[in-house]
N, C-alpha and C. Protein backbone atom coordinates (compact mmCIF):
# COMPACT_ATOMS: atom_id res chain seq x y z
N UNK A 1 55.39 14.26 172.79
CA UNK A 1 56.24 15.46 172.87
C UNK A 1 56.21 16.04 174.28
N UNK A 2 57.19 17.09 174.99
CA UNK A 2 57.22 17.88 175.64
C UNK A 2 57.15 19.26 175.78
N UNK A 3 56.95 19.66 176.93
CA UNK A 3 56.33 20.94 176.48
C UNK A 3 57.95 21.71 176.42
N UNK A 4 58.13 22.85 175.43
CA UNK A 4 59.07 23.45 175.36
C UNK A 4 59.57 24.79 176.04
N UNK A 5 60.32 25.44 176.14
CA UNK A 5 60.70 26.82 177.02
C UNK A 5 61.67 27.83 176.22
N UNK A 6 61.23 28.51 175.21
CA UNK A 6 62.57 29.10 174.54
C UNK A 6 62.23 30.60 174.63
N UNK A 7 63.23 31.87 174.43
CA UNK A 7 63.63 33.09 174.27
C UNK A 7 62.35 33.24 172.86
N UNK A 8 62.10 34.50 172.67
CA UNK A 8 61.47 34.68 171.88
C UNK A 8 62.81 34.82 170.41
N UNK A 9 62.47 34.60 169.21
CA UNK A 9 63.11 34.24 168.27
C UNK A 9 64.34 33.23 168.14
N UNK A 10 64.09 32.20 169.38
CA UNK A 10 64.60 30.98 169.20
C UNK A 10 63.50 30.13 168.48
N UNK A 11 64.31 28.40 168.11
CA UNK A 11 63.67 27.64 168.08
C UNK A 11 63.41 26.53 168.83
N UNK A 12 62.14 26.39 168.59
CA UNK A 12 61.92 25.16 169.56
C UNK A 12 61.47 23.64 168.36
N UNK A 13 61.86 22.85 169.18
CA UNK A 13 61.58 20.69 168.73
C UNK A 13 60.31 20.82 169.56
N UNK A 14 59.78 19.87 168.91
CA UNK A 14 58.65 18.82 169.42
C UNK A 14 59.11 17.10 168.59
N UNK A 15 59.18 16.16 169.62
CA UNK A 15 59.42 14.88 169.01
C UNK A 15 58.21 13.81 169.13
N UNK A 16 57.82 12.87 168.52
CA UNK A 16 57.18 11.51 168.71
C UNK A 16 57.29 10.08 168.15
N UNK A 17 56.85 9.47 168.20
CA UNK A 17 57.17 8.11 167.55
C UNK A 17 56.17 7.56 167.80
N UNK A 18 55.61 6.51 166.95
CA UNK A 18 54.98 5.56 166.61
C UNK A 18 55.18 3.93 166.31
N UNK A 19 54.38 3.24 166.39
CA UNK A 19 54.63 1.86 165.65
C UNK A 19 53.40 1.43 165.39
N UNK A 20 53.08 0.64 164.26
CA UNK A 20 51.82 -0.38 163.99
C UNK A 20 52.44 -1.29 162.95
N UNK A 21 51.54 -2.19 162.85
CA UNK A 21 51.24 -3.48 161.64
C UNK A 21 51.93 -2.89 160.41
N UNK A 22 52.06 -1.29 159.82
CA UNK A 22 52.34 -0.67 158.96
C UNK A 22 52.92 0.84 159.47
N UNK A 23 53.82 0.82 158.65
CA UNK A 23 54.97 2.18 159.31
C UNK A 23 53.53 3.43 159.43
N UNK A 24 53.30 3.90 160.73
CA UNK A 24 52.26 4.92 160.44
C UNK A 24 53.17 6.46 160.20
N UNK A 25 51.70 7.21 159.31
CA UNK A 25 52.40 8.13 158.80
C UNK A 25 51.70 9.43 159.99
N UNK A 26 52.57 10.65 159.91
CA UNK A 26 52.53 11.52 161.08
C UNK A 26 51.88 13.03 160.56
N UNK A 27 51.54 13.41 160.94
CA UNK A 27 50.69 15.07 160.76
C UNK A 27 50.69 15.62 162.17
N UNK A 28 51.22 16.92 162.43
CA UNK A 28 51.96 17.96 163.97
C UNK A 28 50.56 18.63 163.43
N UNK A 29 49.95 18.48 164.89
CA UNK A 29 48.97 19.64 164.87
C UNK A 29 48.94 20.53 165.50
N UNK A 30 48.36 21.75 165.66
CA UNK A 30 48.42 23.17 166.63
C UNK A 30 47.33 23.68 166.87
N UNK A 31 47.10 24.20 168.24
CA UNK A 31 46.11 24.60 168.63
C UNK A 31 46.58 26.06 169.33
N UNK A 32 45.74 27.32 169.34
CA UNK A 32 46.16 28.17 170.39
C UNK A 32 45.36 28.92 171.23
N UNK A 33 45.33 29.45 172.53
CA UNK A 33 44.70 30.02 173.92
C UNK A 33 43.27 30.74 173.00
N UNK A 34 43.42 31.31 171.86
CA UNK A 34 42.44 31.46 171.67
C UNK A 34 41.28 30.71 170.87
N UNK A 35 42.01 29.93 169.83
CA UNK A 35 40.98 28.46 168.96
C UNK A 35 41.71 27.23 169.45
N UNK A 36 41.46 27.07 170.71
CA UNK A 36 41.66 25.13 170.65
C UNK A 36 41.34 24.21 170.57
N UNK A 37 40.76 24.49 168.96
CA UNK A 37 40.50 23.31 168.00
C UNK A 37 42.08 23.14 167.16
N UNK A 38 42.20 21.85 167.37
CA UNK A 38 43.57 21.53 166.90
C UNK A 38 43.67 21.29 165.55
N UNK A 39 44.55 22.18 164.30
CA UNK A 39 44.42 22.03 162.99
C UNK A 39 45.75 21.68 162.36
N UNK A 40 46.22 20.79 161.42
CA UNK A 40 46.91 20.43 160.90
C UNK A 40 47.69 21.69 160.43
N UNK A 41 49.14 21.53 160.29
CA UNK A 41 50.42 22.20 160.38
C UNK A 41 50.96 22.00 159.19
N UNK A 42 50.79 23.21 158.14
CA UNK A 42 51.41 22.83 157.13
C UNK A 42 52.85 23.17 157.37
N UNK A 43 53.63 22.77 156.16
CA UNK A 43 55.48 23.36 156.04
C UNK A 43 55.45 24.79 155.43
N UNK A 44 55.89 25.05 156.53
CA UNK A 44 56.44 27.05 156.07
C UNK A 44 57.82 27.28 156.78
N UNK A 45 58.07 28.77 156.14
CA UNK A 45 59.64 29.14 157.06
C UNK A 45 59.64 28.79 158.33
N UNK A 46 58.51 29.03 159.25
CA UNK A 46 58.46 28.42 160.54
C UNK A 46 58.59 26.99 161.08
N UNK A 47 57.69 26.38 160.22
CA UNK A 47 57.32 25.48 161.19
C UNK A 47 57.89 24.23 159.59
N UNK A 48 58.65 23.10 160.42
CA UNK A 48 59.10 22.35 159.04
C UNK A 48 59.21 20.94 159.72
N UNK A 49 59.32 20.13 159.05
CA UNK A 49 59.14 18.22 159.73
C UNK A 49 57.58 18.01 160.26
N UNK A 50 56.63 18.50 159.58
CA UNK A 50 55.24 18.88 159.95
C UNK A 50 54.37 17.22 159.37
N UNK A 51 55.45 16.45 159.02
CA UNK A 51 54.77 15.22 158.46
C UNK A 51 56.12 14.33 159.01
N UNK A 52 56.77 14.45 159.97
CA UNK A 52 58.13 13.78 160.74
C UNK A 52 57.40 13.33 161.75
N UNK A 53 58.58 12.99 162.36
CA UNK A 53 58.73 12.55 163.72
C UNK A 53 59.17 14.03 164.78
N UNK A 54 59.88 14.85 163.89
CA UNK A 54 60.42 16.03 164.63
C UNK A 54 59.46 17.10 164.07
N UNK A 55 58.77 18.15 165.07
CA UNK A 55 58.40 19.39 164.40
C UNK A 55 59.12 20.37 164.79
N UNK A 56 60.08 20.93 164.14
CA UNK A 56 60.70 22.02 164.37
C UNK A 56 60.24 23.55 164.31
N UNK A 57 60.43 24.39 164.67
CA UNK A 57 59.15 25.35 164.95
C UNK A 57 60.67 26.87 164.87
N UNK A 58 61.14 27.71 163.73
CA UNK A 58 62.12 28.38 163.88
C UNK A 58 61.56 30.15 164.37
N UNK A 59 62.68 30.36 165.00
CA UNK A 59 62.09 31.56 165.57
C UNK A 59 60.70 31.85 165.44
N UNK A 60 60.60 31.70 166.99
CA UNK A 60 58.83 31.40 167.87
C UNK A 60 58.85 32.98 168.37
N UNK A 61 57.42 33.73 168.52
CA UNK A 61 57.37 34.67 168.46
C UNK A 61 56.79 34.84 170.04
N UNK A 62 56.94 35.69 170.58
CA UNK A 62 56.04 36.10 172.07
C UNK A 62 54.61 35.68 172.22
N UNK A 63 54.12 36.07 170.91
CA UNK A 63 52.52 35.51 170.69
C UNK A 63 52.30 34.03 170.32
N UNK A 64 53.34 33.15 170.56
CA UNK A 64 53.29 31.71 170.58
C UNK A 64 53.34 31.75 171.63
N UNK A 65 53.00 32.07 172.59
CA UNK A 65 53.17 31.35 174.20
C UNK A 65 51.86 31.04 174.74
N UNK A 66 52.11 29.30 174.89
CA UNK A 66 50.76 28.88 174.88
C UNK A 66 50.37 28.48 174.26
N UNK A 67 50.70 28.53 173.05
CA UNK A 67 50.37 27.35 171.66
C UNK A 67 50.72 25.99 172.45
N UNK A 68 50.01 24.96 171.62
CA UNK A 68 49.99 23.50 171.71
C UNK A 68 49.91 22.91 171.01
N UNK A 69 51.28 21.79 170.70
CA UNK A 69 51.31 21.17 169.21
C UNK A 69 51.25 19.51 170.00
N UNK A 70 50.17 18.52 169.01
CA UNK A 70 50.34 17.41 169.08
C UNK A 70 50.56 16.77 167.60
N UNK A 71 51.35 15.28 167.95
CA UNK A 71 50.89 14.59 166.18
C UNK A 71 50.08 13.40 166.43
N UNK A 72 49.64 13.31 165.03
CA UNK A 72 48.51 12.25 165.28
C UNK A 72 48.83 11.35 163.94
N UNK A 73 48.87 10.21 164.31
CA UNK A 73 49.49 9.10 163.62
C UNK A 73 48.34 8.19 163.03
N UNK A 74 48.90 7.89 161.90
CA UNK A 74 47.73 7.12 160.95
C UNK A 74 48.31 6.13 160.29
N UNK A 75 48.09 4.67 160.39
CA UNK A 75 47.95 3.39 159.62
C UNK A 75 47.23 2.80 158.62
N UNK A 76 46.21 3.19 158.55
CA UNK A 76 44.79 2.45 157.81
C UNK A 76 44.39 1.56 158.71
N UNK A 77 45.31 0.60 159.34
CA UNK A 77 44.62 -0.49 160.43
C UNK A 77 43.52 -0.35 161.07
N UNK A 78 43.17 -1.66 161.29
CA UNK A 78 41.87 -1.77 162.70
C UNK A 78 42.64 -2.79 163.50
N UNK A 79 41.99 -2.35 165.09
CA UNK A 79 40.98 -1.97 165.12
C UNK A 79 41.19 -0.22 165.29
N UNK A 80 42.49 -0.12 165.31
CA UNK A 80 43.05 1.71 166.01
C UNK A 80 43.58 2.19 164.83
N UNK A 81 42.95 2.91 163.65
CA UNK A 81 43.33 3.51 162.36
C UNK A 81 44.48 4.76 163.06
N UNK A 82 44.16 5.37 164.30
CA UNK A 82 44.92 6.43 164.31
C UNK A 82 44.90 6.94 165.64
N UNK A 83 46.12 7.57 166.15
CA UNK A 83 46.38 7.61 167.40
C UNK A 83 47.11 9.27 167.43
N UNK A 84 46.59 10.09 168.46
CA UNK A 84 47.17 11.32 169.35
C UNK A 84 47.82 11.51 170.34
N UNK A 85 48.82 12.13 170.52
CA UNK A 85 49.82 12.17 170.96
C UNK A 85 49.07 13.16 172.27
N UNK A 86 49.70 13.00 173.39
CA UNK A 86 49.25 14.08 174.25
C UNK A 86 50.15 15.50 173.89
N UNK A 87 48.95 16.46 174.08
CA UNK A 87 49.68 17.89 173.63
C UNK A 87 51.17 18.77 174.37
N UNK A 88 51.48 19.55 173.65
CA UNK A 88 52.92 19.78 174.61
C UNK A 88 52.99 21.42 174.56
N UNK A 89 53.43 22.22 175.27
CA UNK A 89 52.52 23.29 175.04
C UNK A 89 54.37 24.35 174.95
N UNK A 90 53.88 25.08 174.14
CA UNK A 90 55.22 25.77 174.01
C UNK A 90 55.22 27.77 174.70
N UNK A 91 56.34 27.57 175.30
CA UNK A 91 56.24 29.16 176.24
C UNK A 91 57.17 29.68 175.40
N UNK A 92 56.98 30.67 174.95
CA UNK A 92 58.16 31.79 175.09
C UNK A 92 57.97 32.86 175.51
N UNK A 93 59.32 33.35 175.86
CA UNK A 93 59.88 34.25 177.03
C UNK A 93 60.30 35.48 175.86
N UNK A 94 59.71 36.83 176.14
CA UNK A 94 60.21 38.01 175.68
C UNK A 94 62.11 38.24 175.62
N UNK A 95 62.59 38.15 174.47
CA UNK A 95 63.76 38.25 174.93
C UNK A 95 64.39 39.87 175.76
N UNK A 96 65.71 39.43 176.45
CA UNK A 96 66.18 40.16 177.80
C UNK A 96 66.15 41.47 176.88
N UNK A 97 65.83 42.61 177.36
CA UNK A 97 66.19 44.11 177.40
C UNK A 97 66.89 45.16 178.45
N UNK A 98 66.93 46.21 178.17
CA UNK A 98 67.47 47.15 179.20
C UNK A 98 67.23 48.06 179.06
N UNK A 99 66.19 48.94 179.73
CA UNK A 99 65.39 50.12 180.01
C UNK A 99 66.82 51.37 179.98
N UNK A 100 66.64 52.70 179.58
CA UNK A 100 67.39 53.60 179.74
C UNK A 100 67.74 54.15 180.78
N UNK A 101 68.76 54.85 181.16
CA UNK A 101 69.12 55.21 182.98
C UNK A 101 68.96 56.31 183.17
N UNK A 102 68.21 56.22 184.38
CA UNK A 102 67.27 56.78 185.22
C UNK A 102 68.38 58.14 185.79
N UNK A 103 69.37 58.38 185.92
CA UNK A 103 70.14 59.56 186.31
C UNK A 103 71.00 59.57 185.17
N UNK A 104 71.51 60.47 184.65
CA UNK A 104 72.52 61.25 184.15
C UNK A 104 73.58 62.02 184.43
N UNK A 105 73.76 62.78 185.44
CA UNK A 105 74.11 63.58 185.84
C UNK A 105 75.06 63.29 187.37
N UNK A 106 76.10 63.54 188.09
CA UNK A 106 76.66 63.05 189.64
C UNK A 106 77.59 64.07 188.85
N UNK A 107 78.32 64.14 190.77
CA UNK A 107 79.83 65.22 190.92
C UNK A 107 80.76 64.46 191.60
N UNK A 108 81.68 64.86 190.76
CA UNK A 108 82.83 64.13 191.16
C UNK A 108 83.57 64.13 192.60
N UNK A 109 83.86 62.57 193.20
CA UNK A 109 84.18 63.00 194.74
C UNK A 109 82.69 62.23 195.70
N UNK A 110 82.04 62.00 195.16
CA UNK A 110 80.67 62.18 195.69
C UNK A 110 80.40 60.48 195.75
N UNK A 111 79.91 59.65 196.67
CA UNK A 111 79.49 58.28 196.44
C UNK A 111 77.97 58.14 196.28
N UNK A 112 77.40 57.57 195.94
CA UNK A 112 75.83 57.34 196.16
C UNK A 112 75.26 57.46 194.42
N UNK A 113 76.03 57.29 193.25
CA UNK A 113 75.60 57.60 192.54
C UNK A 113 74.11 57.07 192.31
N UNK A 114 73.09 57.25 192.06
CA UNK A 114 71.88 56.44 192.25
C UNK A 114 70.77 56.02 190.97
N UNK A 115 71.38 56.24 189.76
CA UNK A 115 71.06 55.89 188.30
C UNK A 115 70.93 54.22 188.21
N UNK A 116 69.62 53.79 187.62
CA UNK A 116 69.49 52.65 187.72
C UNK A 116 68.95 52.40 186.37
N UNK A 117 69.08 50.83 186.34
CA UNK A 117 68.87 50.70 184.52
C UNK A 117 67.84 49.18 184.58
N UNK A 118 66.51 49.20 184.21
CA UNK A 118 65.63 47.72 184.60
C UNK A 118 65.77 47.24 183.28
N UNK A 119 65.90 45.30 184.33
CA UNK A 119 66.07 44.57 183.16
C UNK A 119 64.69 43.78 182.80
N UNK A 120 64.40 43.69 181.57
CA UNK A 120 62.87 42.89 181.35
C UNK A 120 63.33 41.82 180.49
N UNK A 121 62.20 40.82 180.77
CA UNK A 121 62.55 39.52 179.66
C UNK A 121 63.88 38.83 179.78
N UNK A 122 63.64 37.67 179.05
CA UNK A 122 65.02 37.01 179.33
C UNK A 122 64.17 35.97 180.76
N UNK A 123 65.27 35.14 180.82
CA UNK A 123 65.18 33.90 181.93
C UNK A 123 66.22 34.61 182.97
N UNK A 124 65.82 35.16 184.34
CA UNK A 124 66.71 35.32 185.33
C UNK A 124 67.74 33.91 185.99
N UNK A 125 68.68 34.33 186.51
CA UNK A 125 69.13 35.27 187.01
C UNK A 125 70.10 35.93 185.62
N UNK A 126 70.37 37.69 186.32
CA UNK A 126 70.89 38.37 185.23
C UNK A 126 72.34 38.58 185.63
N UNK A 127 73.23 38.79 184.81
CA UNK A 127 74.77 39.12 185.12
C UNK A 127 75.67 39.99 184.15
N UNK A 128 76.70 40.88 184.70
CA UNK A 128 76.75 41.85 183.73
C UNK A 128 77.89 41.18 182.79
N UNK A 129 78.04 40.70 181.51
CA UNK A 129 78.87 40.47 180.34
C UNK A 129 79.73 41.54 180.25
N UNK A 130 79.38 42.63 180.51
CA UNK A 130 80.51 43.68 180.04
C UNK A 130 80.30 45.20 180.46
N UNK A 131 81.00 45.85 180.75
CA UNK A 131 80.81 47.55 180.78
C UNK A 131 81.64 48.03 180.24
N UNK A 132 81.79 49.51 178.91
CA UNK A 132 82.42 50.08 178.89
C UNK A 132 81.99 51.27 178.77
N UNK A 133 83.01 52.49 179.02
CA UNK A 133 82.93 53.78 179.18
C UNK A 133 82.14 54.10 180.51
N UNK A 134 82.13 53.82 181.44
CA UNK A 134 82.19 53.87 182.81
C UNK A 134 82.38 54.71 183.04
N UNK A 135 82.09 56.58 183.65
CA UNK A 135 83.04 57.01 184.60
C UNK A 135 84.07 56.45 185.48
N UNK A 136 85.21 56.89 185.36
CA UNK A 136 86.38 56.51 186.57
C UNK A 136 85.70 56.45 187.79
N UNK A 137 86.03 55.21 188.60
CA UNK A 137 84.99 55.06 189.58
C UNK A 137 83.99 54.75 190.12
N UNK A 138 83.26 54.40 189.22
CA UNK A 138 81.97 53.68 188.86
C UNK A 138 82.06 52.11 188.29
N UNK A 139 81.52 51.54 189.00
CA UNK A 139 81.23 49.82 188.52
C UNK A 139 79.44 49.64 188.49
N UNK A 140 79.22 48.84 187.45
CA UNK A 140 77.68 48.51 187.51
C UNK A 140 77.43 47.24 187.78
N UNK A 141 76.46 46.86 188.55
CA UNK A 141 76.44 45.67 189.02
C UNK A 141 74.78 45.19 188.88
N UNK A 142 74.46 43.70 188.59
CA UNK A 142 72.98 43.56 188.56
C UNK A 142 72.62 42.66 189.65
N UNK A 143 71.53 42.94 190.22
CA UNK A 143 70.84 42.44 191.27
C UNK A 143 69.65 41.93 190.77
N UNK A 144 68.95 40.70 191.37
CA UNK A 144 67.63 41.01 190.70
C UNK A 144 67.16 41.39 189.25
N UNK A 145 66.34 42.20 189.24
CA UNK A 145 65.81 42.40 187.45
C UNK A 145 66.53 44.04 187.33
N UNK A 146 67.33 44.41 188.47
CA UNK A 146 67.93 45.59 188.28
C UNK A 146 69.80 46.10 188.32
N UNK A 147 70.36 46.76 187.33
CA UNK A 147 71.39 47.10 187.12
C UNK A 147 71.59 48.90 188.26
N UNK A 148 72.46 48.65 189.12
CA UNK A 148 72.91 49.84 189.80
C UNK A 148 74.35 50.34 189.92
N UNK A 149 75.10 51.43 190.31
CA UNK A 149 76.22 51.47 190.43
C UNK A 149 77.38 51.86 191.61
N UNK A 150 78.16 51.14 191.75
CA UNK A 150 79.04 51.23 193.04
C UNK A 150 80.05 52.14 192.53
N UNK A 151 80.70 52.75 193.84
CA UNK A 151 81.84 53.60 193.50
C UNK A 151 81.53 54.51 194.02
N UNK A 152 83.27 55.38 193.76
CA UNK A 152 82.69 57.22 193.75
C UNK A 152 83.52 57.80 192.92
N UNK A 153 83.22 58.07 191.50
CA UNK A 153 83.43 59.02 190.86
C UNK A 153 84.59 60.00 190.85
N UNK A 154 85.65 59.77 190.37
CA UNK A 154 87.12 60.17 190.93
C UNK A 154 87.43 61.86 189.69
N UNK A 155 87.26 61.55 188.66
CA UNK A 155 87.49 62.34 187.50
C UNK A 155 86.23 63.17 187.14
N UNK A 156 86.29 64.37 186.60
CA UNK A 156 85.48 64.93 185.93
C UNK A 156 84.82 64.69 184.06
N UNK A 157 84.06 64.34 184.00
CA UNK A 157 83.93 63.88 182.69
C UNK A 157 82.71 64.35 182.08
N UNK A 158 82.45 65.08 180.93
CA UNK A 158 81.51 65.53 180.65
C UNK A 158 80.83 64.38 178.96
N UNK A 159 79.82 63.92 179.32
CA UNK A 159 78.99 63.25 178.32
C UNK A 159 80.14 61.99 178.29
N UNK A 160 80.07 61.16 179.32
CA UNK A 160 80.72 60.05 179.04
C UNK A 160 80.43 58.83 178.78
N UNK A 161 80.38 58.44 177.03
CA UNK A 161 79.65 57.64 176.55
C UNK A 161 79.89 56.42 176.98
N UNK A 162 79.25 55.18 176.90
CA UNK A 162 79.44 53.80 177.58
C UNK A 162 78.39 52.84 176.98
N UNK A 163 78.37 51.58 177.17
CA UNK A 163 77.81 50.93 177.22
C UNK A 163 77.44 50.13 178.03
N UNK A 164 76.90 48.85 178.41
CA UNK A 164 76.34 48.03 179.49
C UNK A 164 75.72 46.70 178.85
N UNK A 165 76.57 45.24 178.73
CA UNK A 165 75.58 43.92 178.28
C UNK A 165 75.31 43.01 179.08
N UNK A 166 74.09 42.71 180.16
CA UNK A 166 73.92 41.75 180.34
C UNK A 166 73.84 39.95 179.42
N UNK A 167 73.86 39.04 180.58
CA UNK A 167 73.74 38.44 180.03
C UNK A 167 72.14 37.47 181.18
N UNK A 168 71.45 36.73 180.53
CA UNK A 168 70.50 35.97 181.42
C UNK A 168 70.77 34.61 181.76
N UNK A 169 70.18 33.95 182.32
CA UNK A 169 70.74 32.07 182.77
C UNK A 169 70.58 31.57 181.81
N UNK A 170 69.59 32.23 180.51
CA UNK A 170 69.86 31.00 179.35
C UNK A 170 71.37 31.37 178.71
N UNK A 171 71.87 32.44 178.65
CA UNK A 171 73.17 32.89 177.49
C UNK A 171 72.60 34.03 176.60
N UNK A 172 71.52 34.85 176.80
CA UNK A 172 70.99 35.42 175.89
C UNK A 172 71.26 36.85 176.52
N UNK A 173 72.02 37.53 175.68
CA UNK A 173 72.25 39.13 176.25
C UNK A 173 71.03 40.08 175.44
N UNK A 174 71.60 41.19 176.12
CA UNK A 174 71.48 42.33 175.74
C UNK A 174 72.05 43.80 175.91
N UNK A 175 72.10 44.35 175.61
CA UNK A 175 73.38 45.60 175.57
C UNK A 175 72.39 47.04 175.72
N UNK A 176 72.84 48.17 176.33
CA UNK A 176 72.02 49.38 176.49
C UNK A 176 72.96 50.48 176.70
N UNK A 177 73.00 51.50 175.45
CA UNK A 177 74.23 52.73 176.02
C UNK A 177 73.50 53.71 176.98
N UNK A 178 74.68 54.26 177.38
CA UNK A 178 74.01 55.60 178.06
C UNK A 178 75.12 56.46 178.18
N UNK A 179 74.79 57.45 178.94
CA UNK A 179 75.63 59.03 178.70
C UNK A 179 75.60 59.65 180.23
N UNK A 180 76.82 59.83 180.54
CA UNK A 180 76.62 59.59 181.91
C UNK A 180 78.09 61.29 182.20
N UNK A 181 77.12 62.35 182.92
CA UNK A 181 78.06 64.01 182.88
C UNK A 181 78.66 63.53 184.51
N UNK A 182 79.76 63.57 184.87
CA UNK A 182 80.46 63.97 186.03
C UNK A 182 81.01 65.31 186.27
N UNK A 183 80.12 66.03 187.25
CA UNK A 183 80.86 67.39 187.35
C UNK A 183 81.70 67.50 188.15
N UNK A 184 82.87 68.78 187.84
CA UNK A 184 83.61 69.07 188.98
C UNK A 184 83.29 69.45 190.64
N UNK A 185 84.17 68.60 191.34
CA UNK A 185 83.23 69.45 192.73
C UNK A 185 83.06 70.73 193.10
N UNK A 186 81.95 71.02 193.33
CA UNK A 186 82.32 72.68 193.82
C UNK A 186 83.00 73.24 194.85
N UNK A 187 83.44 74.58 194.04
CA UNK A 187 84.76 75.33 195.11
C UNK A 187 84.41 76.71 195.01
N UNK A 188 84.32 76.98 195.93
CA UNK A 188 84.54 78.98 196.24
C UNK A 188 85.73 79.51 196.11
N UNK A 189 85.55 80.36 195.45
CA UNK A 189 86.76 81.33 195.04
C UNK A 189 87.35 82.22 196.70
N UNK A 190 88.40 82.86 196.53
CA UNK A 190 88.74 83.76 197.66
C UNK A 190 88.05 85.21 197.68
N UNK A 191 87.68 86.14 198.51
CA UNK A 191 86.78 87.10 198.75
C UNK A 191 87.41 88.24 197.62
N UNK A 192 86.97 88.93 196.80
CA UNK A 192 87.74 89.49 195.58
C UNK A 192 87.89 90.57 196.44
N UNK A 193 87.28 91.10 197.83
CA UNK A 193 87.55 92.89 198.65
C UNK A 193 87.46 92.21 199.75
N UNK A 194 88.23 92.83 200.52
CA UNK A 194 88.27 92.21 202.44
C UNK A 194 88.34 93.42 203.03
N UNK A 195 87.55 94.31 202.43
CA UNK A 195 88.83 95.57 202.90
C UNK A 195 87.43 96.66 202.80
N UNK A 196 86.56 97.12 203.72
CA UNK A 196 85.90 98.08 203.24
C UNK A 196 85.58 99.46 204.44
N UNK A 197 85.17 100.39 204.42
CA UNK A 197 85.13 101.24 205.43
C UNK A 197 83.64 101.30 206.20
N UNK A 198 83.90 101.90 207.51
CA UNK A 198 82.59 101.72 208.30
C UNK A 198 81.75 103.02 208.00
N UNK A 199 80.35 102.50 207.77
CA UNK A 199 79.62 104.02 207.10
C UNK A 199 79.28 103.39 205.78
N UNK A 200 79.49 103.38 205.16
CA UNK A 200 79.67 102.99 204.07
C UNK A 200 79.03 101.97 203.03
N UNK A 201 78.18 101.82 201.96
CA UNK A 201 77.25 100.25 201.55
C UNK A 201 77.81 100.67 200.66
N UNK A 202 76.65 99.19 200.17
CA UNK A 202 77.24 98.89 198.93
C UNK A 202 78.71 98.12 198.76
N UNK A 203 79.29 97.03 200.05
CA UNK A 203 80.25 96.73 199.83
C UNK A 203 80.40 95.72 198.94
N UNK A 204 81.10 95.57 197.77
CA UNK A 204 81.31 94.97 196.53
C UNK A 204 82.40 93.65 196.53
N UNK A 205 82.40 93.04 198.03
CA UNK A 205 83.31 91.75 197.80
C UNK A 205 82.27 91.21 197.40
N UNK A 206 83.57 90.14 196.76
CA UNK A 206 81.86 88.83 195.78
C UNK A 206 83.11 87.52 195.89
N UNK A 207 82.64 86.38 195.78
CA UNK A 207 83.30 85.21 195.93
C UNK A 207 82.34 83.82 194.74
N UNK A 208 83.21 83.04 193.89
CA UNK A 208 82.97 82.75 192.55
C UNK A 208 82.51 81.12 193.22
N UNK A 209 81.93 80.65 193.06
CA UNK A 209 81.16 79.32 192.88
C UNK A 209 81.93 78.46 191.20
């Protein structure tokens, strides 16, 4: 067998083959980082062809990484009753996520929005599958293990719901909403008194933000 590489709640194969004097029969064994003493593999929802040529192994969990399955083949013959396969060791990878974003809040008119969203797990490189509900003006883009956004913010929009799905180099997404306020830009009003006498306090022009 070979060693395998899958997403966490994929499945992974292990294959082998044999020959002797008499068709030998097969038993998948497993060992893991913490007992590697290697013990015979019974058939469960997981793990099935455990007396094949194929061990199929269905949705592998994060805490399989690092397991090691061999089979070991048996004839009755002499002078070699039975033969082991070299071990093959199986990884899995946390599947991809997307952390919540880091700003909320920008004004409209304004570039630099600076809200960022980290991606974990998953096989890099990452790419964005989709955006919707965007502020007008805003594009999200992924770099690296991180999602950021270009633009500048044209419209005012208050609680503007959206979503965001990467996808990773194997095909395996993941999706993350967020809520994203665009305020109006700020404006000063005109002086409400222009007009006051000398001597005199307490002058009462005021101007509105």
């Amino acid at each position: 067998p070979i060693n395998q590489t899958v997403i966490a709640g994929q499945t992974a194969s292990f294959t082998a083959a044999a020959a002797g004097n008499s068709t030998p029969t097969v038993q998948w064994e497993m060992n893991t980082p913490a007992n590697p003493t290697f013990a015979p593999l019974s058939a469960s929802s997981m793990f099935s062809g455990v007396t094949t040529g194929t061990l199929t192994v269905t949705g592998a969990t994060a805490s399989m990484s690092g397991d090691q399955f061999e089979a070991l083949f048996t004839n009755g013959g002499n002078p070699n009753p039975a033969a082991t396969t070299t071990p093959a060791t199986l990884t899995v990878i946390p599947a991809p996520t997307i952390g919540k974003l880091t700003q909320t809040g920008w004004t409209t008119g304004f570039a630099g929005f600076n809200g960022t969203m980290t991606i974990t797990g998953g096989i890099g490189s990452y790419s964005i599958a989709s955006q919707t509900g965007l502020p007008t003006g805003l594009t999200a883009v992924a770099s690296g293990n991180m999602i950021s956004f270009t633009g500048t913010p044209t419209v005012p929009q208050a609680f503007a719901d959206g979503s965001i799905t990467i996808q990773d180099a194997a095909g395996d997404k993941a999706t993350q909403t967020f809520r994203i306020t665009i305020n109006p830009t700020p404006a000063i009003s005109h002086m409400s008194n222009n007009n006051w006498t000398q001597g005199l306090a307490a002058f009462n022009g005021a101007m509105t933000i």
